[in-house]
Protein backbone atom coordinates (compact mmCIF):
# COMPACT_ATOMS: atom_id res chain seq x y z
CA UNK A 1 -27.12 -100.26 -19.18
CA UNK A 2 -27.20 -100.19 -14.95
CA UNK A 3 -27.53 -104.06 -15.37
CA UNK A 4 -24.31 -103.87 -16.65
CA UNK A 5 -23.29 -102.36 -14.10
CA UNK A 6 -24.64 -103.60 -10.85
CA UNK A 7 -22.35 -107.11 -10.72
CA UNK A 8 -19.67 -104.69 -10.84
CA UNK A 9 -20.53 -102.63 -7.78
CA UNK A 10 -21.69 -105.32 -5.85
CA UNK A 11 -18.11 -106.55 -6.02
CA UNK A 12 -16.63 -103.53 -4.63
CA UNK A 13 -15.69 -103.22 -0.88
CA UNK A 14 -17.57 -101.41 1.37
CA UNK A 15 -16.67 -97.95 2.44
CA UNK A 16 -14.98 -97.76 6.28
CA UNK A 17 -15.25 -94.87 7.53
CA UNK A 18 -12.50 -93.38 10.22
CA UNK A 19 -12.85 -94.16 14.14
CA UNK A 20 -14.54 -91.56 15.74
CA UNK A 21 -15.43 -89.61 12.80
CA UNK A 22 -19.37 -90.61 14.08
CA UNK A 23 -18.69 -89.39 17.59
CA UNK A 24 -16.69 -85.81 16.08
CA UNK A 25 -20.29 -85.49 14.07
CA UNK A 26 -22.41 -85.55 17.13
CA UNK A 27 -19.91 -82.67 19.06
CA UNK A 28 -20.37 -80.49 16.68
CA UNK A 29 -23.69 -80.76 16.21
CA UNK A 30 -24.10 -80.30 19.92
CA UNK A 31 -21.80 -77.15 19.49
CA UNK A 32 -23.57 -75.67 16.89
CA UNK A 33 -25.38 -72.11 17.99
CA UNK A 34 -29.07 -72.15 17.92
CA UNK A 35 -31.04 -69.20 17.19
CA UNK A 36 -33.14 -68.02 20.18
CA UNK A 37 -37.01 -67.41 20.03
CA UNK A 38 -36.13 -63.54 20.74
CA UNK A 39 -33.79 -63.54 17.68
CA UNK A 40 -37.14 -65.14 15.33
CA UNK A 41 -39.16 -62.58 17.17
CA UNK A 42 -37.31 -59.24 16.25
CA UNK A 43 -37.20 -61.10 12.75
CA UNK A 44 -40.86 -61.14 12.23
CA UNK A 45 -41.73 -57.78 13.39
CA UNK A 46 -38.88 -56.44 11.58
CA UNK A 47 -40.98 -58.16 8.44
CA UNK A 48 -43.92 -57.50 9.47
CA UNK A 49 -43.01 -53.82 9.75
CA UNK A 50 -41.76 -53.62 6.37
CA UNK A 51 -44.58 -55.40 5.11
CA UNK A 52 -46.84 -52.53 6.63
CA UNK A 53 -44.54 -50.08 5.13
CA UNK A 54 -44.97 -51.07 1.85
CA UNK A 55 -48.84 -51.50 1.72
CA UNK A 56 -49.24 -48.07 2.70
CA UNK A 57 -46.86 -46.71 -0.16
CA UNK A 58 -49.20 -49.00 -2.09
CA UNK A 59 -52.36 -47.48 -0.66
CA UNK A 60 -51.24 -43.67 -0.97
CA UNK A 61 -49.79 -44.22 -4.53
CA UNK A 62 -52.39 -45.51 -6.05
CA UNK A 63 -54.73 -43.19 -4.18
CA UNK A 64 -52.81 -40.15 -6.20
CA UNK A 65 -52.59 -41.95 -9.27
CA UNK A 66 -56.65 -42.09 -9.24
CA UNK A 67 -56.42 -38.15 -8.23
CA UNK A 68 -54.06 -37.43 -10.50
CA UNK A 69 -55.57 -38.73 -13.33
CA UNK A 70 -58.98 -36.73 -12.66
CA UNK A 71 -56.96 -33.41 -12.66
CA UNK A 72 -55.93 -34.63 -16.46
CA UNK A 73 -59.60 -35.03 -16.95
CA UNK A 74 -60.39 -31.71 -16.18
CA UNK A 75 -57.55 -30.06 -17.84
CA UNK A 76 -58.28 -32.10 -21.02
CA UNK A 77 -62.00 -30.96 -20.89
CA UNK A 78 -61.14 -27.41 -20.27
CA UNK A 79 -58.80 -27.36 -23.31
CA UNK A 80 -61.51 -28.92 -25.20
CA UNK A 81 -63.85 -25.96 -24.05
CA UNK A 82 -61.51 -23.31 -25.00
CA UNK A 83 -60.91 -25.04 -28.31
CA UNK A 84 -64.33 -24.98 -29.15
CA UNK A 85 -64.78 -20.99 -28.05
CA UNK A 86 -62.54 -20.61 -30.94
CA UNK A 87 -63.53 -22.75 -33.80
């Protein structure tokens, strides 16, 4: 189906693009702000920071989810003492 089409296109005139629309590129690319190193550096320890942050939630939660589930150990064992002082 493109072979049908190719003869077709070939045909067609070329695209012209406007005087000076090239040289109106290049000034705004020259105008364009760049981000200083300082900027990227505040960035990274900003992430950095956070990242910290959040492994030591990590750390500490799962640290009390390990204590935590001890003191339901001994709870359950104590209930299964006093169960058996009765029975």
């Amino acid at each position: 189906m493109e072979d049908n089409f190719t003869p077709l296109l070939r045909n067609l005139p070329r695209a012209k693009p406007p005087e000076g629309l090239y040289q109106k590129i290049e000034d705004r690319i020259s105008e364009a702000k760049t981000v200083s190193l300082a900027d990227w550096r505040s960035f990274a320890a900003a992430a950095v920071l956070i990242a910290a942050i959040n492994v030591t939630a990590l750390v500490q939660y799962t640290q009390a989810a390990t204590n935590s589930s001890s003191d339901v150990a001994s709870v359950e064992s104590g209930l299964i003492s006093d169960y058996e002082l009765y029975y």
